[in-house]
C-alpha atoms as a PDB file:
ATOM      1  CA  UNK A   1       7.847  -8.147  -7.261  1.00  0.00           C
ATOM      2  CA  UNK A   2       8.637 -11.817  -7.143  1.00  0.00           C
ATOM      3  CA  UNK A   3       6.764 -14.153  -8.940  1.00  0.00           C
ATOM      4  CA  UNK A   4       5.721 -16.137  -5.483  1.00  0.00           C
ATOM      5  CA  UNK A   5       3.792 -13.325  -4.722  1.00  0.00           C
ATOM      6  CA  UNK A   6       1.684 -13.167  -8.359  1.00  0.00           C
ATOM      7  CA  UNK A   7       1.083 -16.361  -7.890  1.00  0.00           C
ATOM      8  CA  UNK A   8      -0.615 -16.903  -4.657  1.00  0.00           C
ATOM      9  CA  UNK A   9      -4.599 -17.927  -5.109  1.00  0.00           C
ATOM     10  CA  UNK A  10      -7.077 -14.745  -4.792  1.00  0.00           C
ATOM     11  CA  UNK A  11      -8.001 -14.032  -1.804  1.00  0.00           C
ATOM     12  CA  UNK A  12     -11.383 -14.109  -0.405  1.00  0.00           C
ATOM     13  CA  UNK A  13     -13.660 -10.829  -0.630  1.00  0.00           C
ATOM     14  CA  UNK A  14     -14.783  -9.151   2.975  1.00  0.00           C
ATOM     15  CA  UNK A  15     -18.319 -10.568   2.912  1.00  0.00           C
ATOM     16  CA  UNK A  16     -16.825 -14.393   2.361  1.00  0.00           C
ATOM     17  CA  UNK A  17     -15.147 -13.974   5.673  1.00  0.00           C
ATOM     18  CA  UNK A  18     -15.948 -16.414   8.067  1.00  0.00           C
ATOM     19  CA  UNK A  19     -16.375 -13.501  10.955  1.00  0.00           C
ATOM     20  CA  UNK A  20     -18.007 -10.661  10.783  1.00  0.00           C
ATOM     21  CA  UNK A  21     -15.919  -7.142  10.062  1.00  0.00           C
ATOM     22  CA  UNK A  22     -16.030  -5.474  13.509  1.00  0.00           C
ATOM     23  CA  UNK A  23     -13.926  -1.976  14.844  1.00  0.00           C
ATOM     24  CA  UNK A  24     -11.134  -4.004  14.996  1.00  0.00           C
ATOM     25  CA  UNK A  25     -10.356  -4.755  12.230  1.00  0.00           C
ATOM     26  CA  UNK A  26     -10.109  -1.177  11.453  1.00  0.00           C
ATOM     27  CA  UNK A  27      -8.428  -0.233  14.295  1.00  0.00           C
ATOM     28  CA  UNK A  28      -5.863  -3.186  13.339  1.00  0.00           C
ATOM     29  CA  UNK A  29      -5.682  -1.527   9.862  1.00  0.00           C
ATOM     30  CA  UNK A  30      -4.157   1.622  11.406  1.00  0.00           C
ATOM     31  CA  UNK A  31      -1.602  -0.157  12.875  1.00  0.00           C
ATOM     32  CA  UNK A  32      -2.275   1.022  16.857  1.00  0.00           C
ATOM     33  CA  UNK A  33       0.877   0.384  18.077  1.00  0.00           C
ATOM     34  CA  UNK A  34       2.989   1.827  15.626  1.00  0.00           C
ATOM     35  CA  UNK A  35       0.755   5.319  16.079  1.00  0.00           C
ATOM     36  CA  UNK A  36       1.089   4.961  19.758  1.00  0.00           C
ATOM     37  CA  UNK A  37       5.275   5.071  19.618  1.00  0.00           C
ATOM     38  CA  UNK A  38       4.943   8.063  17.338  1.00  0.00           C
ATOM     39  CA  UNK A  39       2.578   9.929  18.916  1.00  0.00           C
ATOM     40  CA  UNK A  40       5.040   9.367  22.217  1.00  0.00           C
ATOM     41  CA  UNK A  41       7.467  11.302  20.360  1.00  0.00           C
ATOM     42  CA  UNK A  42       5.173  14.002  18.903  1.00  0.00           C
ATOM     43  CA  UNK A  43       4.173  14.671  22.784  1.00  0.00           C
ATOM     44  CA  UNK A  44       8.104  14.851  23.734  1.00  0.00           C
ATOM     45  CA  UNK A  45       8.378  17.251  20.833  1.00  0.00           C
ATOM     46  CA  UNK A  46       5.941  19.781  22.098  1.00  0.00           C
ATOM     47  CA  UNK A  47       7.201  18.986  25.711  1.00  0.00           C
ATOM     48  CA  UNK A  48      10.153  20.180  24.855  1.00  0.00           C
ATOM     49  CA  UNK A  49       9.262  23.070  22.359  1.00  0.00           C
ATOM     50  CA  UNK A  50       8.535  25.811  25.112  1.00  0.00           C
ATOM     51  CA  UNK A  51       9.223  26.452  28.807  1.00  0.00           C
ATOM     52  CA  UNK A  52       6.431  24.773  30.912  1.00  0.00           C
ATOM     53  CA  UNK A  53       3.549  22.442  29.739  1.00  0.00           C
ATOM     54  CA  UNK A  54       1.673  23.391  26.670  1.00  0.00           C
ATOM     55  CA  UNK A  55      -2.323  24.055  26.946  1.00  0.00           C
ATOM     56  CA  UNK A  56      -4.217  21.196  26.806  1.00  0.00           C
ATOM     57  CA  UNK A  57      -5.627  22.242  23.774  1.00  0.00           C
ATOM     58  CA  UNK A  58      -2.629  21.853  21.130  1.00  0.00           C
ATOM     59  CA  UNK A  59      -1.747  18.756  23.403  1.00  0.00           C
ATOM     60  CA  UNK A  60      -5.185  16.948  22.495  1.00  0.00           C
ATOM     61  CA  UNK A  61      -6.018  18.602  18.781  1.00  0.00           C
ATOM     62  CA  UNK A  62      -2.251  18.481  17.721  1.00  0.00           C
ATOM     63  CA  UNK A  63      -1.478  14.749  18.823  1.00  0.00           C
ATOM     64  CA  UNK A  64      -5.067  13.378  17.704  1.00  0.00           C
ATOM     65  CA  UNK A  65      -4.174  15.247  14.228  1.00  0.00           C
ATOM     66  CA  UNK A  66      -0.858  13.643  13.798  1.00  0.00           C
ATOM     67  CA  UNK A  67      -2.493  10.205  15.005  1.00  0.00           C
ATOM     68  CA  UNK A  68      -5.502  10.029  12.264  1.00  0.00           C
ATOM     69  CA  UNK A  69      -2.686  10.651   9.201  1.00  0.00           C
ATOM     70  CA  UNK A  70      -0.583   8.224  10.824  1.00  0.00           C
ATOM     71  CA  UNK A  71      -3.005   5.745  10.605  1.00  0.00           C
ATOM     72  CA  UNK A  72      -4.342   6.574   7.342  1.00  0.00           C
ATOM     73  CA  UNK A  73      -0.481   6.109   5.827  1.00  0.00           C
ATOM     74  CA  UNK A  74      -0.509   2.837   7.471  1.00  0.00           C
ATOM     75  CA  UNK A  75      -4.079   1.824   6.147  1.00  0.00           C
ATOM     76  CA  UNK A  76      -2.511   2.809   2.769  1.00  0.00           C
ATOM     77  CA  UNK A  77       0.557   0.748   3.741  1.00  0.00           C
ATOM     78  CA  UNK A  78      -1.567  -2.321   4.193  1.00  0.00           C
ATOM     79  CA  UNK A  79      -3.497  -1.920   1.069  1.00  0.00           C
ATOM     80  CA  UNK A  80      -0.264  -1.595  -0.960  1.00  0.00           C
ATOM     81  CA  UNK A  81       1.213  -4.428   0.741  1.00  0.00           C
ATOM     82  CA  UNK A  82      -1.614  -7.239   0.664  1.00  0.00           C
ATOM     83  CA  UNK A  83       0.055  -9.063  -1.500  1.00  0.00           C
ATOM     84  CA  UNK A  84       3.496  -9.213   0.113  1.00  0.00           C
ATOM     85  CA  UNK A  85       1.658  -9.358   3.445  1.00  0.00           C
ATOM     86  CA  UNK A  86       0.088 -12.825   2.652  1.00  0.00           C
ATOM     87  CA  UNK A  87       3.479 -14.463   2.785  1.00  0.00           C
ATOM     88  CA  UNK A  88       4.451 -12.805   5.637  1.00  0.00           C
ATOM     89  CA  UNK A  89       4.193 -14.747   9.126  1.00  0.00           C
ATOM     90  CA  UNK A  90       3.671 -11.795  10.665  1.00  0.00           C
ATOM     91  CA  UNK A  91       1.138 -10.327   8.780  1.00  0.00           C
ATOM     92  CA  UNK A  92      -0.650 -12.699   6.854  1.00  0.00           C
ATOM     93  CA  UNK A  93      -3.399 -12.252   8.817  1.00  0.00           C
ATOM     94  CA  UNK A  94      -4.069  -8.579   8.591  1.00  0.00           C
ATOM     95  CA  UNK A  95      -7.790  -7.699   7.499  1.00  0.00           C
ATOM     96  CA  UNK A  96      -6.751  -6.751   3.865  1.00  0.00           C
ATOM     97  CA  UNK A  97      -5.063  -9.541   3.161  1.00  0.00           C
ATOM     98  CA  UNK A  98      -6.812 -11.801   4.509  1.00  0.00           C
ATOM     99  CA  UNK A  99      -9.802  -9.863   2.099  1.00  0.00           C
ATOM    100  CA  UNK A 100     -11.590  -9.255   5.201  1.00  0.00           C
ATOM    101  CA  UNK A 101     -11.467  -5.787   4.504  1.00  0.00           C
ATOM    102  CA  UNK A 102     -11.778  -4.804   0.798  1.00  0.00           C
ATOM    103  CA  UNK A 103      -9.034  -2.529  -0.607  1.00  0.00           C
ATOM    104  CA  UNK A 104     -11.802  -0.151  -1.653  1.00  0.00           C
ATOM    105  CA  UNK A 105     -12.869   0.250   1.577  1.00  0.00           C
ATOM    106  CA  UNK A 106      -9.825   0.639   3.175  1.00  0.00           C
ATOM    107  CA  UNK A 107      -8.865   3.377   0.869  1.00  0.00           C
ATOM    108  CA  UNK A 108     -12.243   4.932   2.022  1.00  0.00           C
ATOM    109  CA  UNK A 109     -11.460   4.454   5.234  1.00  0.00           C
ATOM    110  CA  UNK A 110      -7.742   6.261   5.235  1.00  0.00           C
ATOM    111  CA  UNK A 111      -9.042   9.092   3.332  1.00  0.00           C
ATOM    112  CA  UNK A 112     -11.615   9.798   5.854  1.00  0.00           C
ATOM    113  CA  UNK A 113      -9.232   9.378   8.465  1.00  0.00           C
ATOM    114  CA  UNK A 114      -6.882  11.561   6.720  1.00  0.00           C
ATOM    115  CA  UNK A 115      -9.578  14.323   6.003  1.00  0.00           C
ATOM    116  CA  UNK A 116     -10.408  14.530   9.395  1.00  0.00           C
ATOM    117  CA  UNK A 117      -6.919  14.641  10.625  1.00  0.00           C
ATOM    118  CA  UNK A 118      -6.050  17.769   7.956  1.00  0.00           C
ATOM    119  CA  UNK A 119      -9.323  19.005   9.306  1.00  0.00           C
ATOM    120  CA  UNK A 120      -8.380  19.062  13.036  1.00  0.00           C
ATOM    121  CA  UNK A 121      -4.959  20.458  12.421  1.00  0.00           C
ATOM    122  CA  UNK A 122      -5.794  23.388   9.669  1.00  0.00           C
ATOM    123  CA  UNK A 123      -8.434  24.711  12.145  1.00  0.00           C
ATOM    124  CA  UNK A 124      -7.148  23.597  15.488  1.00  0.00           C
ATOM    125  CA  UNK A 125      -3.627  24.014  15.655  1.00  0.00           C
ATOM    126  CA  UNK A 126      -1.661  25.461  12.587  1.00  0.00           C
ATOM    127  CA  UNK A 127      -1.044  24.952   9.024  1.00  0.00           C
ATOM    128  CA  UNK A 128       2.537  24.586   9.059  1.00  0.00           C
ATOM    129  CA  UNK A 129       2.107  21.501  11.391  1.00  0.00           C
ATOM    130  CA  UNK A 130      -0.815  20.555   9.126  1.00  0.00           C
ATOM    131  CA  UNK A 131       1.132  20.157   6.061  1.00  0.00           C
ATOM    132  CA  UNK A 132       4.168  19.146   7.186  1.00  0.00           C
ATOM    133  CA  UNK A 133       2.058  15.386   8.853  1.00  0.00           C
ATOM    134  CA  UNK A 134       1.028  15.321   5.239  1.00  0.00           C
ATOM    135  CA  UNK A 135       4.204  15.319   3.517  1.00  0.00           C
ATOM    136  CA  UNK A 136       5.139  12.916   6.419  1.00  0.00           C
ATOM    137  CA  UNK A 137       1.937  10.386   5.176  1.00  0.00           C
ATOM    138  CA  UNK A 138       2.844  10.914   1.221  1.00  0.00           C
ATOM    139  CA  UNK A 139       6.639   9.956   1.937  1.00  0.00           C
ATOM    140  CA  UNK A 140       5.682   6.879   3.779  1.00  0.00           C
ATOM    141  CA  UNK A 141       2.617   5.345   1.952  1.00  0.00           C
ATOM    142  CA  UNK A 142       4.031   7.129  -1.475  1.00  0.00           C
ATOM    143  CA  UNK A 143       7.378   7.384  -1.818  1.00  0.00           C
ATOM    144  CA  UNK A 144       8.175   4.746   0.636  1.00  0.00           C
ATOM    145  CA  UNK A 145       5.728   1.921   0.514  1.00  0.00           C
ATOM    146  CA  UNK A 146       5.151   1.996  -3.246  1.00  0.00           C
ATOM    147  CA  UNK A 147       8.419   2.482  -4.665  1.00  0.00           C
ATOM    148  CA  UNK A 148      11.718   2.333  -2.259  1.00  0.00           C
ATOM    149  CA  UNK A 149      10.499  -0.979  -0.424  1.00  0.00           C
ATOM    150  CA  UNK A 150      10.288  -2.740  -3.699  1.00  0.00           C
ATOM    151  CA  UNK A 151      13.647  -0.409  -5.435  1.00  0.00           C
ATOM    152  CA  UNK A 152      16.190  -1.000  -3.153  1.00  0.00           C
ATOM    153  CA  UNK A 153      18.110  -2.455  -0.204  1.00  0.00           C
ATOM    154  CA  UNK A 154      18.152   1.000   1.319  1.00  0.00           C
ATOM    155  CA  UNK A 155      14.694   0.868   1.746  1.00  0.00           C
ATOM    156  CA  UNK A 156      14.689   2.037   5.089  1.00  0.00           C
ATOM    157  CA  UNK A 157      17.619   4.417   5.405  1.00  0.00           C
ATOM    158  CA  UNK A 158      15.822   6.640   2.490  1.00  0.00           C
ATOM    159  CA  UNK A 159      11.866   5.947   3.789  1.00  0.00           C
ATOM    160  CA  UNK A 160      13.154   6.378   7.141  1.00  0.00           C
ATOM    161  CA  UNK A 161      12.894  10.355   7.060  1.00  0.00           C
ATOM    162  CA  UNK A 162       8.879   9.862   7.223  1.00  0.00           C
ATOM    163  CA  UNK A 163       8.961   8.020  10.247  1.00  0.00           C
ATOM    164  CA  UNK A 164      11.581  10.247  12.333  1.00  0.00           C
ATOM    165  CA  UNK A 165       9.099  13.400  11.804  1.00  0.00           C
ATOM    166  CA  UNK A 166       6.716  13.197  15.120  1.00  0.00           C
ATOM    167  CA  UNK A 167       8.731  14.885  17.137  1.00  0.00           C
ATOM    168  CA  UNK A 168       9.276  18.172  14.491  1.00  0.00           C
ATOM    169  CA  UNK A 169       5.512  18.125  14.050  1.00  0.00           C
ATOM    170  CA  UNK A 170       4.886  18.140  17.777  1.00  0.00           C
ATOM    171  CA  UNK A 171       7.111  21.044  18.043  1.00  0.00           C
ATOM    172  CA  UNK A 172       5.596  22.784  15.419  1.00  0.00           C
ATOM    173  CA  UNK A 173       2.179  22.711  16.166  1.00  0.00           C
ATOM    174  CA  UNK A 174       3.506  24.389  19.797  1.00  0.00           C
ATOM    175  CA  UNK A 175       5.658  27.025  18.348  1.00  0.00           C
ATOM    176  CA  UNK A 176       4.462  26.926  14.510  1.00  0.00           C
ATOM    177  CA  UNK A 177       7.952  27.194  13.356  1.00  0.00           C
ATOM    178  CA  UNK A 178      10.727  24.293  12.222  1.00  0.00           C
ATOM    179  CA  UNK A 179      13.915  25.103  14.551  1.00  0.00           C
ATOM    180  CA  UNK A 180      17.091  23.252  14.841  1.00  0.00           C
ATOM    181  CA  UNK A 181      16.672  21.201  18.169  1.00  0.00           C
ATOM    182  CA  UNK A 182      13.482  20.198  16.624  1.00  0.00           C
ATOM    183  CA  UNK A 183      15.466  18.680  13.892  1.00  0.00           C
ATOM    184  CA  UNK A 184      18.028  17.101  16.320  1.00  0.00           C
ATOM    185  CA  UNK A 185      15.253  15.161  17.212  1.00  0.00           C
ATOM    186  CA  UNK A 186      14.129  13.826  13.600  1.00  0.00           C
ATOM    187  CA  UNK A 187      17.933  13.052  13.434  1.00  0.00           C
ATOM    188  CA  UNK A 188      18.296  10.827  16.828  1.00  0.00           C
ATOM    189  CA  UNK A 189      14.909   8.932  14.769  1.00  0.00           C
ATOM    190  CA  UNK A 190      16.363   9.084  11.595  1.00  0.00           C
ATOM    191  CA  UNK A 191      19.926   7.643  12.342  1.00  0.00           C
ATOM    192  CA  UNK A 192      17.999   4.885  14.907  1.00  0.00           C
ATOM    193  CA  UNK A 193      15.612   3.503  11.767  1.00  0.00           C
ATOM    194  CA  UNK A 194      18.511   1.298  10.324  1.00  0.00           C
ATOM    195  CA  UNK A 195      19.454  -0.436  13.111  1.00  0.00           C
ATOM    196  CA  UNK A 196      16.309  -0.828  14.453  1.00  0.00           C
ATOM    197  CA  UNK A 197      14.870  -2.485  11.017  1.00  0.00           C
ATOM    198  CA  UNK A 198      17.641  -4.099   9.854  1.00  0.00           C
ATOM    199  CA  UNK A 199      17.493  -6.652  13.172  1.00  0.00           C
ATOM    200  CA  UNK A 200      14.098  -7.113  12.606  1.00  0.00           C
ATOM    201  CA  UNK A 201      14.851  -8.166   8.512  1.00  0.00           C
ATOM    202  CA  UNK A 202      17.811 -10.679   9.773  1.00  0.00           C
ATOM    203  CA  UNK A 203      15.281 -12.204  12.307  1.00  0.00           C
ATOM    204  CA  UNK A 204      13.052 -12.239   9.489  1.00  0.00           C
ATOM    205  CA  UNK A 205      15.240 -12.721   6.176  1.00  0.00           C
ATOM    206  CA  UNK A 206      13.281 -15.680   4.877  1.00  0.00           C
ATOM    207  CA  UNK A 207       9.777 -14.348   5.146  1.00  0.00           C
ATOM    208  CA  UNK A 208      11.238 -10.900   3.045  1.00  0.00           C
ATOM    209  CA  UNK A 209      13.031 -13.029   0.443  1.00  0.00           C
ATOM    210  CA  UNK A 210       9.790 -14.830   0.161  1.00  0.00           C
ATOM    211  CA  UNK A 211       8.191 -11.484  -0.324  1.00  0.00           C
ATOM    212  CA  UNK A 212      10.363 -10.589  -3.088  1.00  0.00           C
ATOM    213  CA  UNK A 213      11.020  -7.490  -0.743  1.00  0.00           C
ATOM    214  CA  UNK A 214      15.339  -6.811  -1.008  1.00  0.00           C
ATOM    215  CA  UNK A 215      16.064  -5.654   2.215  1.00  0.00           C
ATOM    216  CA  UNK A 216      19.357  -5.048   3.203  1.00  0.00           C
ATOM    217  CA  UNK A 217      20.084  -9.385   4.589  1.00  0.00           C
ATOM    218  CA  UNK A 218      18.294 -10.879   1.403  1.00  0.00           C
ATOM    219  CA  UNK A 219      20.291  -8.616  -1.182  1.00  0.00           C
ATOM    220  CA  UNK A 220      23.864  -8.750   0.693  1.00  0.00           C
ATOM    221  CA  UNK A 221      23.995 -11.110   3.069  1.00  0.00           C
ATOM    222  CA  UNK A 222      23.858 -11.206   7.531  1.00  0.00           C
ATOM    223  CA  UNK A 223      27.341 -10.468   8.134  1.00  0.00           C
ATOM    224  CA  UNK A 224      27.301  -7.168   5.720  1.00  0.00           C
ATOM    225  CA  UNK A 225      23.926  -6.131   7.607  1.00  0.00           C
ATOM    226  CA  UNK A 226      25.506  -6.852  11.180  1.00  0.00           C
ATOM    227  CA  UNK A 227      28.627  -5.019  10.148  1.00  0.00           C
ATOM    228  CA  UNK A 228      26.298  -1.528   9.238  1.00  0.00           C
ATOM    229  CA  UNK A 229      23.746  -1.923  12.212  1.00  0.00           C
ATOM    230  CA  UNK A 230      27.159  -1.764  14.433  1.00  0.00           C
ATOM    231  CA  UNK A 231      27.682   1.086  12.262  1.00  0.00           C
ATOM    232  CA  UNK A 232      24.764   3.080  11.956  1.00  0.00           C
ATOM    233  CA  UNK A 233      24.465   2.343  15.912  1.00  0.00           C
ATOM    234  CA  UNK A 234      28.199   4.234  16.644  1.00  0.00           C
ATOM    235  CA  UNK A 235      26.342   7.261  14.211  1.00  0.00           C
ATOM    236  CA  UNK A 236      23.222   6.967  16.456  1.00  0.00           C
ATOM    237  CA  UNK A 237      25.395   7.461  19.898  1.00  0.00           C
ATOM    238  CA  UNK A 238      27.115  10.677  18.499  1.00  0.00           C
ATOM    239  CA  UNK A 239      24.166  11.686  17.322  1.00  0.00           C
ATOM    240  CA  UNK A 240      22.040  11.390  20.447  1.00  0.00           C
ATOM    241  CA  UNK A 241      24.661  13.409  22.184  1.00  0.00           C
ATOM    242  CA  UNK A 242      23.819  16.640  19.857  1.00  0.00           C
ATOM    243  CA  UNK A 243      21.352  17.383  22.246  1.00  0.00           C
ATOM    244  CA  UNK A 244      24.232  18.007  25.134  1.00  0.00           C
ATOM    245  CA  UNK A 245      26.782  19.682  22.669  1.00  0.00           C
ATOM    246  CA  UNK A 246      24.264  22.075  21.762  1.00  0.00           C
ATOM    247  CA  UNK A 247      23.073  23.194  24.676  1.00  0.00           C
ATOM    248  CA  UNK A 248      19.311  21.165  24.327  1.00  0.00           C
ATOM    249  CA  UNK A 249      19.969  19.304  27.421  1.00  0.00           C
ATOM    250  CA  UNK A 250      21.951  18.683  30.742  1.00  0.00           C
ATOM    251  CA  UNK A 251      23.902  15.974  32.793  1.00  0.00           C
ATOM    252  CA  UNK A 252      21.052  13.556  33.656  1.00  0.00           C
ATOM    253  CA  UNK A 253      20.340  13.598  29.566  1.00  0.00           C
ATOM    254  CA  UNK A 254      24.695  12.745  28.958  1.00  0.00           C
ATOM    255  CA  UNK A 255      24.607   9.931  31.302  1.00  0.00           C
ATOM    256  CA  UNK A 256      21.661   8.313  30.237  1.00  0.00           C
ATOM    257  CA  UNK A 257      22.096   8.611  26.129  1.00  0.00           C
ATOM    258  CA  UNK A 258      25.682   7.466  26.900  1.00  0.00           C
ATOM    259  CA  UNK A 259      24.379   4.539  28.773  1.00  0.00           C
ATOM    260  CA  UNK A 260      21.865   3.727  26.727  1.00  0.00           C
ATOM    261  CA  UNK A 261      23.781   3.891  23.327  1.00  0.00           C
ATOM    262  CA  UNK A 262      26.203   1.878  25.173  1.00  0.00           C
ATOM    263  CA  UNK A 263      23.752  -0.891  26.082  1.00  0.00           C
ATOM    264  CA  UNK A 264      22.853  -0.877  22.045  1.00  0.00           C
ATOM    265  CA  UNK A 265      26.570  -1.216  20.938  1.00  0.00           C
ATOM    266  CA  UNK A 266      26.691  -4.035  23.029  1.00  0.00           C
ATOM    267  CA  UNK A 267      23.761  -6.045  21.039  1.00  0.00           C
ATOM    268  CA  UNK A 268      25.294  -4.550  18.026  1.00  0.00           C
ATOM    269  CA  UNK A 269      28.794  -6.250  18.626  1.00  0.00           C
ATOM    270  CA  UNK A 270      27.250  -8.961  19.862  1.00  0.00           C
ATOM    271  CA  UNK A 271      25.082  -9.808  16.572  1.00  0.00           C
ATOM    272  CA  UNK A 272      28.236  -8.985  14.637  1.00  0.00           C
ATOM    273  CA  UNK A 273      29.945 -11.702  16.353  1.00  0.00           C
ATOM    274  CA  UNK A 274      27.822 -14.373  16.782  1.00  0.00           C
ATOM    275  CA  UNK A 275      25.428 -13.767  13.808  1.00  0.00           C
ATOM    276  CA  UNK A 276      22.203 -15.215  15.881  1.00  0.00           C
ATOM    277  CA  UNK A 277      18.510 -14.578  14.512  1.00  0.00           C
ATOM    278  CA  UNK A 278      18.003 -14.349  18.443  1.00  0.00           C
ATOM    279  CA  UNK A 279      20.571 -11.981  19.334  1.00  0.00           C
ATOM    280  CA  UNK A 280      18.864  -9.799  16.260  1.00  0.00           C
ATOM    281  CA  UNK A 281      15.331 -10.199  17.522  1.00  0.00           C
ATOM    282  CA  UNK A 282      16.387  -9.010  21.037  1.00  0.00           C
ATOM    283  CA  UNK A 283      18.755  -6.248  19.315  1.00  0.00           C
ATOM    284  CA  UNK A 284      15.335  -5.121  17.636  1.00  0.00           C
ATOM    285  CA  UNK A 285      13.292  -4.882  20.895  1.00  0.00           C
ATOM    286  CA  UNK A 286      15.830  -3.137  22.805  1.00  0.00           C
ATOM    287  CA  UNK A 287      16.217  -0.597  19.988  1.00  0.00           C
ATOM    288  CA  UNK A 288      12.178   0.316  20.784  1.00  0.00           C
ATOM    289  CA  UNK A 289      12.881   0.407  24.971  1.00  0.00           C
ATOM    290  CA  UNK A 290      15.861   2.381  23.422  1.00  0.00           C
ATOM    291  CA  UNK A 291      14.250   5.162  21.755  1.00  0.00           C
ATOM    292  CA  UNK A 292      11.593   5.386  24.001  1.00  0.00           C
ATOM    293  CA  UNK A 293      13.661   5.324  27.102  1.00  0.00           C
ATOM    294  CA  UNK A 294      15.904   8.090  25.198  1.00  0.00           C
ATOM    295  CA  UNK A 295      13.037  10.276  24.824  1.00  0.00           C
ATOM    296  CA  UNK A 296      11.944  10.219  27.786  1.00  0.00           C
ATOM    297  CA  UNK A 297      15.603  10.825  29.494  1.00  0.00           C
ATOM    298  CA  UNK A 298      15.603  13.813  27.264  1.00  0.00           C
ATOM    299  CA  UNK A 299      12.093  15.200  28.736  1.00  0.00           C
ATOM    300  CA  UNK A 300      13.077  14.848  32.701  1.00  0.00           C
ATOM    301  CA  UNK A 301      16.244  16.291  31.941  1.00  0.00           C
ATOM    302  CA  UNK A 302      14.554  19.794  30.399  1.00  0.00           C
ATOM    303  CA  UNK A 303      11.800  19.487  33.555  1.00  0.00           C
ATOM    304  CA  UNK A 304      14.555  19.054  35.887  1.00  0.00           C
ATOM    305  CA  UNK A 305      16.858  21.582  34.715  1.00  0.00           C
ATOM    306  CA  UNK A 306      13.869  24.490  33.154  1.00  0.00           C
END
């Protein structure tokens, strides 16, 4: 870690906060958002596991499972990160480091929520699905957040197997088993993480090289980044069009993927060429409408054609 970051002044403790600690700040801990995308996947896996709609109970136990160890890898996340996060823009203000929230307590605080969540899924839905959202909240609060963020440029290509797992687990806790078009879908995730994050860290290359954090822009530069987004994004097109090669899916799926992959190629060229921190900020918010408008292609397409 860079020495900017040891040497920022000590926070203040929780009860020096100016405001009182409400829900909020807990529910900001588990980072909301983030849970919401992947829990949009993890239904779109179990949508898709099985003919018809699965009962409501493995749609409300299973996704409210996966959802509490989300957010207890992310409350990890923050309190591994509070350092790095207080020279952040973006994230500077974020409970734990602002020491609204002491680390202790959010520790406490994920490992209820992740007790809970093992809990709900051991007894509600099935221990393969159980186990499998764990090893999904140890790769990205371990293996990811502690060591590859800090280790290497490639951060995100390695770590980026934890985050492409909602849909497998939402399959799983339908059927109970891992099957191949489940892990089609952890692919289409896995090969869209690059691109995706690697906009984001050009729009944001200062505040990580601030951070002592070497993604992919601070260690080797824009135009190298550009040149593998464009790449990784021609990978994510072929791969999105498993789903169709294999059988998974029909027409309506084809023509969208193809037009949406299309539509990402285009902002990848585009940043290539003009190397804009605004063209990569609106590359990195259509790669989100991307994935979610992909999924979602994917699920009228097996409604349509089951």
């Amino acid at each position: 870690m860079s020495e900017r970051v040891e040497a920022l002044p000590a926070q203040t403790t929780a009860h020096e906060s100016s405001t009182p600690i409400s829900w909020r700040d807990y529910l900001e801990l588990t980072k909301p958002r983030v849970v919401a995308l992947m829990i949009l996947t993890s239904v779109i896996g179990m949508l898709l596991a099985a003919p018809g709609v699965p009962g409501w109970e493995v749609l409300l136990y299973g996704n409210l499972g996966i959802a509490l160890l989300a957010g207890a890898a992310a409350v990890v996340n923050h309190v591994v990160d509070q350092k790095i996060d207080t020279v952040m823009a973006r994230t500077r203000k974020r409970p734990v480091a602002t020491g609204k929230i002491s680390p202790v307590d959010a520790i406490l605080f994920a490992t209820l929520l992740a007790t809970i969540g093992m809990a709900v899924l051991m007894w509600q839905v099935n221990e393969l699905t159980a186990w499998l959202t764990l090893a999904s909240l140890v790769g990205y609060a371990g293996v990811y957040t502690l060591f590859l963020k800090r280790a290497t440029p490639q951060n995100i290509t390695i770590g980026g197997l934890a985050g492409a797992m909602p849909p497998l687990l939402g399959w799983t806790a339908v059927t109970g088993q891992v099957e191949g078009h489940a892990l089609l879908l952890v692919l289409i995730i896995f090969a869209w993480t690059p691109p995706h994050f690697w906009a984001l860290a050009i729009h944001r290359k200062e505040e990580y090289a601030k951070a002592g954090i070497p993604m992919l822009p601070v260690t080797h530069g824009n135009k190298y980044t550009e040149l593998h987004i464009l790449l990784y994004t021609f990978m994510l097109l072929a791969v999105s069009l498993l789903p169709f090669v294999t059988g998974m899916s029909g027409g309506i799926y084809l023509v969208g993927a193809l037009a949406l992959g299309l539509r990402f190629l285009h902002y990848a060229v585009r940043l290539l060429k003009g190397d804009d921190r605004r063209v990569a900020l609106t590359t990195f918010k259509y790669s989100i409408t991307y994935l979610m408008a992909l999924f979602v292609v994917l699920l009228v397409d097996h409604f349509v054609f089951f």
